[in-house]
C-alpha atoms as a PDB file:
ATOM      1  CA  UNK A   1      -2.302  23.238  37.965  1.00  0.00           C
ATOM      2  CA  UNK A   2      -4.141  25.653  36.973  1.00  0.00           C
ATOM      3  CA  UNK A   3      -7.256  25.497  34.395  1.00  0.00           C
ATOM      4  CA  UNK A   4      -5.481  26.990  31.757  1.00  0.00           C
ATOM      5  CA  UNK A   5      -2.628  24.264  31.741  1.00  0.00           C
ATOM      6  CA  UNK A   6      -5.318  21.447  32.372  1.00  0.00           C
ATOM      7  CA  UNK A   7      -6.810  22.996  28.988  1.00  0.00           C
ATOM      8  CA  UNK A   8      -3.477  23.468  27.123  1.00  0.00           C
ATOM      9  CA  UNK A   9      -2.701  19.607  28.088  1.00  0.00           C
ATOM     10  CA  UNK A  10      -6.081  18.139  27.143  1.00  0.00           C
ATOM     11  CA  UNK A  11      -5.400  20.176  23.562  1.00  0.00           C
ATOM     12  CA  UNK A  12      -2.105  18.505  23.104  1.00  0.00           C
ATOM     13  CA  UNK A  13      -3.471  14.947  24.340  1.00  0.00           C
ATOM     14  CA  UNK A  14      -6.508  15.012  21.897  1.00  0.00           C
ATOM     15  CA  UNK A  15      -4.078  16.131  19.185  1.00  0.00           C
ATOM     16  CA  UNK A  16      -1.517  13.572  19.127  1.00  0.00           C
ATOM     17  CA  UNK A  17      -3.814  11.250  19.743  1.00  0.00           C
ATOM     18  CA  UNK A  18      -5.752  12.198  16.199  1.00  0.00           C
ATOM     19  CA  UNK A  19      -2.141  11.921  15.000  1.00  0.00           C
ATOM     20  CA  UNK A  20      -1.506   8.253  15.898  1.00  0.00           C
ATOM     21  CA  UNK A  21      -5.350   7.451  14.400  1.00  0.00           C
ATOM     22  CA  UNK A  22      -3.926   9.448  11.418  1.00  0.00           C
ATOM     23  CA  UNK A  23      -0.334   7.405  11.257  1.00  0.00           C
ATOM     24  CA  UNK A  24      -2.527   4.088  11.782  1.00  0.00           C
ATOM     25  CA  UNK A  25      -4.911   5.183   8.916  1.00  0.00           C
ATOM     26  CA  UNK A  26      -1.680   5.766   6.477  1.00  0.00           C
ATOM     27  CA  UNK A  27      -0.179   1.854   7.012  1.00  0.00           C
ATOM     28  CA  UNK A  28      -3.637   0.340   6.734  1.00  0.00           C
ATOM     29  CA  UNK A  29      -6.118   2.608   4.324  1.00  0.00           C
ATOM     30  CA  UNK A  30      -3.245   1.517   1.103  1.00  0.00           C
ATOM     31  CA  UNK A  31      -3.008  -1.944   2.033  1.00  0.00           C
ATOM     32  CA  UNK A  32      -7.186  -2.121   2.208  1.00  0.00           C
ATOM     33  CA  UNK A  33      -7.559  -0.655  -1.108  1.00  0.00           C
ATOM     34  CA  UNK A  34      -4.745  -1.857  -2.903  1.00  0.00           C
ATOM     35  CA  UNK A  35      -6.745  -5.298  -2.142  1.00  0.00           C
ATOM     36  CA  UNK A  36      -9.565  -4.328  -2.972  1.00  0.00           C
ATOM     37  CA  UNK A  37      -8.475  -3.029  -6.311  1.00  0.00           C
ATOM     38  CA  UNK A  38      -6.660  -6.157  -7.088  1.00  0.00           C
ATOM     39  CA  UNK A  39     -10.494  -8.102  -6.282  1.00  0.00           C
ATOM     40  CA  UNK A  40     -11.742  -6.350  -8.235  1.00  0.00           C
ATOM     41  CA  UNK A  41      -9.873  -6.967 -10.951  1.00  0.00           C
ATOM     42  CA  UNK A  42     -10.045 -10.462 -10.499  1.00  0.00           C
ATOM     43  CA  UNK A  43     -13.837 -10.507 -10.869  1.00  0.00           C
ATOM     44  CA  UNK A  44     -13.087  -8.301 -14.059  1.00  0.00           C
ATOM     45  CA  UNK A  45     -11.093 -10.987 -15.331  1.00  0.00           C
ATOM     46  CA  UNK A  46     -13.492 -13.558 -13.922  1.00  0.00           C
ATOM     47  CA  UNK A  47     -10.177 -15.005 -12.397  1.00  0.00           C
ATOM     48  CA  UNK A  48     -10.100 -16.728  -8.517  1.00  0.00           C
ATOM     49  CA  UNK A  49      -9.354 -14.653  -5.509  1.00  0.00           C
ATOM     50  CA  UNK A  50      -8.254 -16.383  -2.501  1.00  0.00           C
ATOM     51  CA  UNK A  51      -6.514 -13.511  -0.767  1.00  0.00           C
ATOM     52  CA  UNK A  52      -7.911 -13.293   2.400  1.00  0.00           C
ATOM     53  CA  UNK A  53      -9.053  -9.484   3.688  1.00  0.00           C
ATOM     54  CA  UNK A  54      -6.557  -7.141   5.415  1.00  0.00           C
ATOM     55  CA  UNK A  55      -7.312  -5.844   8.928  1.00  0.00           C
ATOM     56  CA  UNK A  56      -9.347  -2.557   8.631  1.00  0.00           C
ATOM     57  CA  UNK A  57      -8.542   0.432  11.022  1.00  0.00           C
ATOM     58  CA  UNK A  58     -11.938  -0.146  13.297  1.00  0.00           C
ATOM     59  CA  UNK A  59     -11.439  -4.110  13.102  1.00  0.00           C
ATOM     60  CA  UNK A  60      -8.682  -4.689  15.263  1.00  0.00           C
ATOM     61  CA  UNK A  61      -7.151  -3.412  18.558  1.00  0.00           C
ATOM     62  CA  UNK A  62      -3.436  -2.247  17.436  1.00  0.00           C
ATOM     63  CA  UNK A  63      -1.126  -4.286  17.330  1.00  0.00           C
ATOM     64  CA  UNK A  64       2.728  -5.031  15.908  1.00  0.00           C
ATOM     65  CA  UNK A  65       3.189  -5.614  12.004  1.00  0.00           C
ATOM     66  CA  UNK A  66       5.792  -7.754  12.920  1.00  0.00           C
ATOM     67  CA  UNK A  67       4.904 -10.029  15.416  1.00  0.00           C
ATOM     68  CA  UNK A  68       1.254  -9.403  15.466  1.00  0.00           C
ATOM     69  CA  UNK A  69       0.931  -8.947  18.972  1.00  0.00           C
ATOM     70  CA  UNK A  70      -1.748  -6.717  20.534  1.00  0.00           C
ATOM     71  CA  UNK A  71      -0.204  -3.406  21.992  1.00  0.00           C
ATOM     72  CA  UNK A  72      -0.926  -2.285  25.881  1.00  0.00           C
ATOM     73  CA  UNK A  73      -2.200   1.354  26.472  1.00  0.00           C
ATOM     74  CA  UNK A  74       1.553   2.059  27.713  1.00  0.00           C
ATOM     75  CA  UNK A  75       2.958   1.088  23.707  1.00  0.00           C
ATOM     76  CA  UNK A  76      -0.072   3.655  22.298  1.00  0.00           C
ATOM     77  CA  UNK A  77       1.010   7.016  24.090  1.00  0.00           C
ATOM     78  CA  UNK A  78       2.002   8.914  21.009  1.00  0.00           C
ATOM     79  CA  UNK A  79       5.378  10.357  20.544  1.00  0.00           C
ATOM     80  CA  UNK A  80       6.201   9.262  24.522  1.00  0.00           C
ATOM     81  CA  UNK A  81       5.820   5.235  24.029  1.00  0.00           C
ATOM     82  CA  UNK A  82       8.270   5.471  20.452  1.00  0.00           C
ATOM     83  CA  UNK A  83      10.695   7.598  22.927  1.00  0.00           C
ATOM     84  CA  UNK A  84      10.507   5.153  25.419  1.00  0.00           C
ATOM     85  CA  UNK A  85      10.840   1.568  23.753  1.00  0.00           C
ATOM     86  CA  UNK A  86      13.550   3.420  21.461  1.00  0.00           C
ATOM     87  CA  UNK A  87      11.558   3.046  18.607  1.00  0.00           C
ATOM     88  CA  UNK A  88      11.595  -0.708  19.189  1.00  0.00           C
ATOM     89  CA  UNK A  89       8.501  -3.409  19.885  1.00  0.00           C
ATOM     90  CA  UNK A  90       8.095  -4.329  23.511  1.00  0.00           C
ATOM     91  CA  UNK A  91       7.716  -8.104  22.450  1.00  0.00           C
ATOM     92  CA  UNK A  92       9.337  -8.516  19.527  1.00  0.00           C
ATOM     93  CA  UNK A  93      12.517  -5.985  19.351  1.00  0.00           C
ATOM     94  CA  UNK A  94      11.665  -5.608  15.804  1.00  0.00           C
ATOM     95  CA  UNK A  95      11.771  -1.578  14.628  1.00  0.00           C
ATOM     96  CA  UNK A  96       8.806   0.176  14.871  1.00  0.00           C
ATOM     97  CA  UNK A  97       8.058   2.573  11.563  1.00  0.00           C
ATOM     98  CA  UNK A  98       8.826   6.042  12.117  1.00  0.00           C
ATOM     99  CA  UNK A  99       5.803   7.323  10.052  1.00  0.00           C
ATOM    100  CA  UNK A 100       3.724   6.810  13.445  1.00  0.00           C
ATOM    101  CA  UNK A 101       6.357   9.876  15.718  1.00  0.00           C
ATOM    102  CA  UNK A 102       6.803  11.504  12.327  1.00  0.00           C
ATOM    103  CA  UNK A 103       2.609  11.699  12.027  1.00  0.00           C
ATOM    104  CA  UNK A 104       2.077  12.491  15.264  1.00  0.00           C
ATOM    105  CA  UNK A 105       4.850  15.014  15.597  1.00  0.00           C
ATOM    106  CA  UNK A 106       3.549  17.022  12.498  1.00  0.00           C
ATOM    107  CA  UNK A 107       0.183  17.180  14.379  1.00  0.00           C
ATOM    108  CA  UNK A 108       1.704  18.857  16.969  1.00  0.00           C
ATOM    109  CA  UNK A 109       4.219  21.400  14.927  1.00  0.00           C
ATOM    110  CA  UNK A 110       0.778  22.519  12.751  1.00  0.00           C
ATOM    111  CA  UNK A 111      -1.926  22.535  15.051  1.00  0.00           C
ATOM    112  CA  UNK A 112      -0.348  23.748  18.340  1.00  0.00           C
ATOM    113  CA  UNK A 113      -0.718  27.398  17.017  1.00  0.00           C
ATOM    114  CA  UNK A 114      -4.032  27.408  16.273  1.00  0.00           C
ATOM    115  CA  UNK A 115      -5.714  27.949  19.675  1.00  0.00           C
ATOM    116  CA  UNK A 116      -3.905  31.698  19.555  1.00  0.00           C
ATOM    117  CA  UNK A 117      -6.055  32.351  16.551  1.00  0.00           C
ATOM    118  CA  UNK A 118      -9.099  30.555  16.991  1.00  0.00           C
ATOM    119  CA  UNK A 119     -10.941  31.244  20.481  1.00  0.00           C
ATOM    120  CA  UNK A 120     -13.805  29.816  19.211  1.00  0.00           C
ATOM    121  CA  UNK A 121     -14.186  25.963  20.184  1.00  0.00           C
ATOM    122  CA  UNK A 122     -16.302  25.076  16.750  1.00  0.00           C
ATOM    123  CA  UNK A 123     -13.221  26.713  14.684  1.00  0.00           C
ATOM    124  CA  UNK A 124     -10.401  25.172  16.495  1.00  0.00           C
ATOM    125  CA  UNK A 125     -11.874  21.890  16.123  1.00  0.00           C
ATOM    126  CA  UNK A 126     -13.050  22.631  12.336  1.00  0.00           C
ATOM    127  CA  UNK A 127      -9.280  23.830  11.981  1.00  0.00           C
ATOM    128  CA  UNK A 128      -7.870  20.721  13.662  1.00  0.00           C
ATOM    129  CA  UNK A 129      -9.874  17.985  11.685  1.00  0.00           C
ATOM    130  CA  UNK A 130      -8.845  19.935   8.293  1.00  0.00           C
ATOM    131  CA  UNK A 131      -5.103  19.745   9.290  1.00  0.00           C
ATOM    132  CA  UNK A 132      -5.080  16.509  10.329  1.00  0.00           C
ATOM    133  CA  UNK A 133      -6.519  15.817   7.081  1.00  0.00           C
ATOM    134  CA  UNK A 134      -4.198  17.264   5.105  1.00  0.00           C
ATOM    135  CA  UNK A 135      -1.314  15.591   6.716  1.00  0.00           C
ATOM    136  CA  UNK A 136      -2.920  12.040   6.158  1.00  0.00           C
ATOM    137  CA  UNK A 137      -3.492  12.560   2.424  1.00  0.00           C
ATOM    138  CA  UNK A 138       0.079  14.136   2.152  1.00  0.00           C
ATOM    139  CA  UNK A 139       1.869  11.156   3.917  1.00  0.00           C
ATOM    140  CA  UNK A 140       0.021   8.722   1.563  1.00  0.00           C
ATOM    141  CA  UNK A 141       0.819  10.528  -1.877  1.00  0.00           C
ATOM    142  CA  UNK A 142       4.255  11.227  -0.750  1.00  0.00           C
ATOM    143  CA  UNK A 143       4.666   6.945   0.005  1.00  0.00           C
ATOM    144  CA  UNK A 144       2.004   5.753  -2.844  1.00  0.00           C
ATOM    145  CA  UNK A 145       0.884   8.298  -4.966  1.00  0.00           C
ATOM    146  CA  UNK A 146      -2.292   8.223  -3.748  1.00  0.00           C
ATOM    147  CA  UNK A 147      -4.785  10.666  -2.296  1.00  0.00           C
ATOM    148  CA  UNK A 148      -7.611   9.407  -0.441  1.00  0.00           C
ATOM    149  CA  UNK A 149     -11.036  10.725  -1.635  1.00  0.00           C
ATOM    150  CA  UNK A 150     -11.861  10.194   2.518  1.00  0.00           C
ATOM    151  CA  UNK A 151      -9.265  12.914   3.303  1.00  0.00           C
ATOM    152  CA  UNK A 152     -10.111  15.271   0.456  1.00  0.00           C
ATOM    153  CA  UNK A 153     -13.827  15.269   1.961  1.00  0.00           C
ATOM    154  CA  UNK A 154     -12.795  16.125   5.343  1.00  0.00           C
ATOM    155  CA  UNK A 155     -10.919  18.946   4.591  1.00  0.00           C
ATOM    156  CA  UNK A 156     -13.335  20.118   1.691  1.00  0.00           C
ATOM    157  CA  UNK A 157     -16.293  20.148   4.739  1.00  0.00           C
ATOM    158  CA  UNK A 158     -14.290  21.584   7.663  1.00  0.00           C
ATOM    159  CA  UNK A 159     -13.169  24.612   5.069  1.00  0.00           C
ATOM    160  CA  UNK A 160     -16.843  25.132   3.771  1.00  0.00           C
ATOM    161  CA  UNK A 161     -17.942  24.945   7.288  1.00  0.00           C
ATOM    162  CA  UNK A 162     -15.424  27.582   8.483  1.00  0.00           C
ATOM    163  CA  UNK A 163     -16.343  30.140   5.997  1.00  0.00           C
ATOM    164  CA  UNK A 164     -19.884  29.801   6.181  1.00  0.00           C
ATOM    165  CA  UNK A 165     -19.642  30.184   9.870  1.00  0.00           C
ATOM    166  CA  UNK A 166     -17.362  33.387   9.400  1.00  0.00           C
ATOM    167  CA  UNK A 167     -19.713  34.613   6.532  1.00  0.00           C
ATOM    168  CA  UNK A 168     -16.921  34.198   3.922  1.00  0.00           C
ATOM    169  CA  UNK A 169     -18.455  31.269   1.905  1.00  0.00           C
ATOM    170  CA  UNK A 170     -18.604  32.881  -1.589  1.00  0.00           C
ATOM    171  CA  UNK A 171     -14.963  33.366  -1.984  1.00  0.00           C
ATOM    172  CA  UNK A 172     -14.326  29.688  -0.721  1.00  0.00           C
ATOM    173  CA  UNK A 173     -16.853  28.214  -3.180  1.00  0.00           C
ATOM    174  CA  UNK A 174     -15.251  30.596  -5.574  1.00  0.00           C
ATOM    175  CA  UNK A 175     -11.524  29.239  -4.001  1.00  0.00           C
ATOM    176  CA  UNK A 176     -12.845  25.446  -4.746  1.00  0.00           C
ATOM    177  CA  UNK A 177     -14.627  25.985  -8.096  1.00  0.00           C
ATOM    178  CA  UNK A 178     -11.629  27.370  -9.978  1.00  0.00           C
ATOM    179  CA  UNK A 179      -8.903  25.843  -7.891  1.00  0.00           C
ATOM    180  CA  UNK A 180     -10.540  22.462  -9.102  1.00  0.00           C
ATOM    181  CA  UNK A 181     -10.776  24.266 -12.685  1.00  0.00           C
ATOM    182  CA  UNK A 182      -7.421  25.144 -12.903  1.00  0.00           C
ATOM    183  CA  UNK A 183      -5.518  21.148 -12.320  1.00  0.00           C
ATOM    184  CA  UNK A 184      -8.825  20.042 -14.459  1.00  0.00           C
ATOM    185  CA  UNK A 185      -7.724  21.839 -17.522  1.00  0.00           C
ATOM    186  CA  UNK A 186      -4.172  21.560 -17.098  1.00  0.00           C
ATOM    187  CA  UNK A 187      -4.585  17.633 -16.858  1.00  0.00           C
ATOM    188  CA  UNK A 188      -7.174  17.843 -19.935  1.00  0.00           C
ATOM    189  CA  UNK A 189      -4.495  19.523 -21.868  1.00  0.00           C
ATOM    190  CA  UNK A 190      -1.562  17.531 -20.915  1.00  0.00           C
ATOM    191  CA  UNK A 191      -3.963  14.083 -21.978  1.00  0.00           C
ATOM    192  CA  UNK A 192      -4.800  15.819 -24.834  1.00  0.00           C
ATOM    193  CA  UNK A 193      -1.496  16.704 -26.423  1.00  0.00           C
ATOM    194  CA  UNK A 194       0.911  14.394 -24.492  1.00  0.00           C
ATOM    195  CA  UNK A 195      -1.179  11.177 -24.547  1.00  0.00           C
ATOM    196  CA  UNK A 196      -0.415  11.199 -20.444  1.00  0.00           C
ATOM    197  CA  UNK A 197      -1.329  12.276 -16.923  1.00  0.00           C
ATOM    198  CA  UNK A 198       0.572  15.088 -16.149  1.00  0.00           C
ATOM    199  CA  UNK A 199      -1.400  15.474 -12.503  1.00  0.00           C
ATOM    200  CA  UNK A 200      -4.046  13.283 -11.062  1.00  0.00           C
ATOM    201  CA  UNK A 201      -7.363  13.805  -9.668  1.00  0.00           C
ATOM    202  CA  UNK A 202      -6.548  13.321  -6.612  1.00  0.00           C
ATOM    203  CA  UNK A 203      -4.241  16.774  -6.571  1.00  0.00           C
ATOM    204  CA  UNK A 204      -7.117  18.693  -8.194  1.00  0.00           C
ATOM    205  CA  UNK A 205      -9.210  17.548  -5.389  1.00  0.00           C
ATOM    206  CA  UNK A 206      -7.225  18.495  -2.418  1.00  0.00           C
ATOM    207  CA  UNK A 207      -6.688  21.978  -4.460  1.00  0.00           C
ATOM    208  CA  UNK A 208     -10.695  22.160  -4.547  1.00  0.00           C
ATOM    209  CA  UNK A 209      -9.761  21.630  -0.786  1.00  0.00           C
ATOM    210  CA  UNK A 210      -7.044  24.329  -0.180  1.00  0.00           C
ATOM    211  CA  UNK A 211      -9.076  26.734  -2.211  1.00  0.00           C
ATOM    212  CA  UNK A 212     -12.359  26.377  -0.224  1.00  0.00           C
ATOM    213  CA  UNK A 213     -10.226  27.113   3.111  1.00  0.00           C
ATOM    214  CA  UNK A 214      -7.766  29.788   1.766  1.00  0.00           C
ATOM    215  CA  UNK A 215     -10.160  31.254  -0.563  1.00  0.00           C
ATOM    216  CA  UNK A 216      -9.351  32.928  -4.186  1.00  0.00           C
ATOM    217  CA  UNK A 217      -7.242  35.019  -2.669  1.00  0.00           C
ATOM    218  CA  UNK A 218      -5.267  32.305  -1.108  1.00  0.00           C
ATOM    219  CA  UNK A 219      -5.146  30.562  -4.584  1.00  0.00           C
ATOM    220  CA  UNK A 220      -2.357  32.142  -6.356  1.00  0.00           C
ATOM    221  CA  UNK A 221       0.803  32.151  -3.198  1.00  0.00           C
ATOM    222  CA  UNK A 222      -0.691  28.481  -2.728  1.00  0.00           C
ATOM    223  CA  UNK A 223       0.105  27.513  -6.192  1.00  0.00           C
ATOM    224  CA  UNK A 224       2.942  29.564  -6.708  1.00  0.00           C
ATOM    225  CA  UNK A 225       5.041  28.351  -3.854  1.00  0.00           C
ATOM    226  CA  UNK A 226       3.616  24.577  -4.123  1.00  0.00           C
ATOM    227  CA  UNK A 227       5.752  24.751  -7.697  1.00  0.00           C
ATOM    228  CA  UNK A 228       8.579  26.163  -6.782  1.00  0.00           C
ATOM    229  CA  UNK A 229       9.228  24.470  -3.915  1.00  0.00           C
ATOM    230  CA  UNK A 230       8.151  21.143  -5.980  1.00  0.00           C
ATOM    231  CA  UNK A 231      10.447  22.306  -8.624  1.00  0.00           C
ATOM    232  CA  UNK A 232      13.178  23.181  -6.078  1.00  0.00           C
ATOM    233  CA  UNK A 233      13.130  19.542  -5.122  1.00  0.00           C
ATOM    234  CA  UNK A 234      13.017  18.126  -8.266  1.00  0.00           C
ATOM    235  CA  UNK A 235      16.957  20.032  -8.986  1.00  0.00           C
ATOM    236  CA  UNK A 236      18.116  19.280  -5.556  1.00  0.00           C
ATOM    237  CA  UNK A 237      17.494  15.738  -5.516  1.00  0.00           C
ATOM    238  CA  UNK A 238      17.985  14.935  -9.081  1.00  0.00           C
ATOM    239  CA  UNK A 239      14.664  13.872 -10.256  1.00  0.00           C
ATOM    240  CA  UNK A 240      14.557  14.828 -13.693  1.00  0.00           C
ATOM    241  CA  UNK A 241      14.317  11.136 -15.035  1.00  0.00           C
ATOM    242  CA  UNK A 242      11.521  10.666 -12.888  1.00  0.00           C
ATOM    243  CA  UNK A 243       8.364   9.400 -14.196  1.00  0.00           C
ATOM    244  CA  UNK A 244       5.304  10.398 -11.204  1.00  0.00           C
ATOM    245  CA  UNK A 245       6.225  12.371  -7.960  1.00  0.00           C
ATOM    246  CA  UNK A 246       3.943  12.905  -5.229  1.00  0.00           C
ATOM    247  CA  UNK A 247       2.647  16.837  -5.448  1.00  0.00           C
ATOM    248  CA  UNK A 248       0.250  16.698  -2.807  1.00  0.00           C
ATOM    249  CA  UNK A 249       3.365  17.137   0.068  1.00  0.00           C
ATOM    250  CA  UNK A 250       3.949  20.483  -1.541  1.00  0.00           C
ATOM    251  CA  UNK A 251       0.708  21.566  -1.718  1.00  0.00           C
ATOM    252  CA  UNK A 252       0.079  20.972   2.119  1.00  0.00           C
ATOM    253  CA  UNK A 253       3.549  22.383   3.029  1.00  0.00           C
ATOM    254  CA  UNK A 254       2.482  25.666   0.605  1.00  0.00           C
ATOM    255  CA  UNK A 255      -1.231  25.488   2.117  1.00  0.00           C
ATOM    256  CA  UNK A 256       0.500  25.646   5.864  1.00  0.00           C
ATOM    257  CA  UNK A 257       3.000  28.821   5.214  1.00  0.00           C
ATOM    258  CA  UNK A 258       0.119  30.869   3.197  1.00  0.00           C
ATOM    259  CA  UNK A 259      -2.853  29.916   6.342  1.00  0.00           C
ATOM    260  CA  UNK A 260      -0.396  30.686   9.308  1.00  0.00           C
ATOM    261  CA  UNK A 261       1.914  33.675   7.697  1.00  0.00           C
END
């Protein structure tokens, strides 16, 4: 084997494994804040709490939802171990959730390409940690309607940190300032005459996000195609009685198509 295979396999190793963190992080970072939220509340309402704390994601060695049993190195190889156990537990038969291949195989589709454009070690990695990113938050919103503040921070740094190392940082600040602008007002507007939410903060966040990696340039195709292909949905799946529905899935999707073509 030679050492560009051993490097090729290490690439794909180190990137479904930040997959099956990510997958992990999307069952257990809404279940740790929707009980913290509902704490907090209580104290609000100076009401008793007796829920006892969820497992956080550093806390415990993995283990089944089901049965609660701790999971051997050979149940943790992404994608391979799902294949293998047919997408069953080893202990318990019960069926494992198919976020965790689904994660972890959307690691691999959007971040296999990127060592044929970045030859650079510091980019690839930069590149790799703002994907990764992006697919967390848009797994979350599309099951909760949530965005987590930790993923919009990750991908915010690794873009700023991109263009400043390839000398392009005004135009991402400029990317993040008014791509943030732009949901801000349109919300502001929507509360003002509606009485509602029309998008959350979360959305105008990862668009700070998008903009500070694609740039202003990268702004308009970003938005453009994140609304049709949101609206697109909305007619093919009959949504129009819908009250929320996630954005943040189309804004990733949009983000990917506009970065690699």
């Amino acid at each position: 084997m030679n050492l560009i295979a051993i490097n090729w396999f290490l690439y794909v190793l180190v990137v479904l494994s930040m997959g099956s963190y990510a997958a992990a992080f999307t069952a257990r970072w809404p279940i740790n804040n929707i009980y913290l939220w509902e704490k907090e509340a209580h104290s609000l309402l100076l009401l008793p709490f007796n829920k006892l704390p969820p497992d956080k994601i550093s806390d415990k060695r993995s283990h089944c939802f089901q049965c609660h049993h701790p999971l051997m190195w050979q149940d943790l190889i992404p994608l391979f171990s799902y294949l293998l156990l047919k997408g069953k537990c080893r202990y318990c038969k019960a069926a494992i959730s198919y976020r965790y291949p689904s994660v972890e195989f959307l690691h691999l589709v959007f971040c296999l390409p990127l060592p044929w454009i970045f030859s650079d070690a510091y980019q690839l990695v930069l590149h790799a940690l703002l994907i990764s990113a992006l697919i967390t938050a848009a797994v979350i919103d599309l099951e909760y309607q949530l965005i987590p503040d930790e993923c919009s921070t990750i991908a915010l740094a690794c873009a700023l940190l991109f263009n400043l190392s390839n000398n392009t940082l005004e135009t991402s600040v400029l990317g993040m300032i008014i791509g943030y602008g732009i949901v801000y007002t349109l919300r502001w507007f929507y509360l003002t005459f509606r009485g509602q939410e029309g998008i959350g903060l979360g959305d105008a966040k990862i668009i700070a996000a998008l903009g500070a990696w694609l740039g202003l340039s990268g702004l308009t195709p970003l938005l453009l195609c994140a609304s049709l292909s949101g609206i697109l949905y909305t007619v093919l799946t009959n949504r129009n009685g819908a009250k929320y529905m996630a954005f943040c899935p189309f804004l990733i999707f949009s983000a990917m198509l506009v970065f690699y073509f």
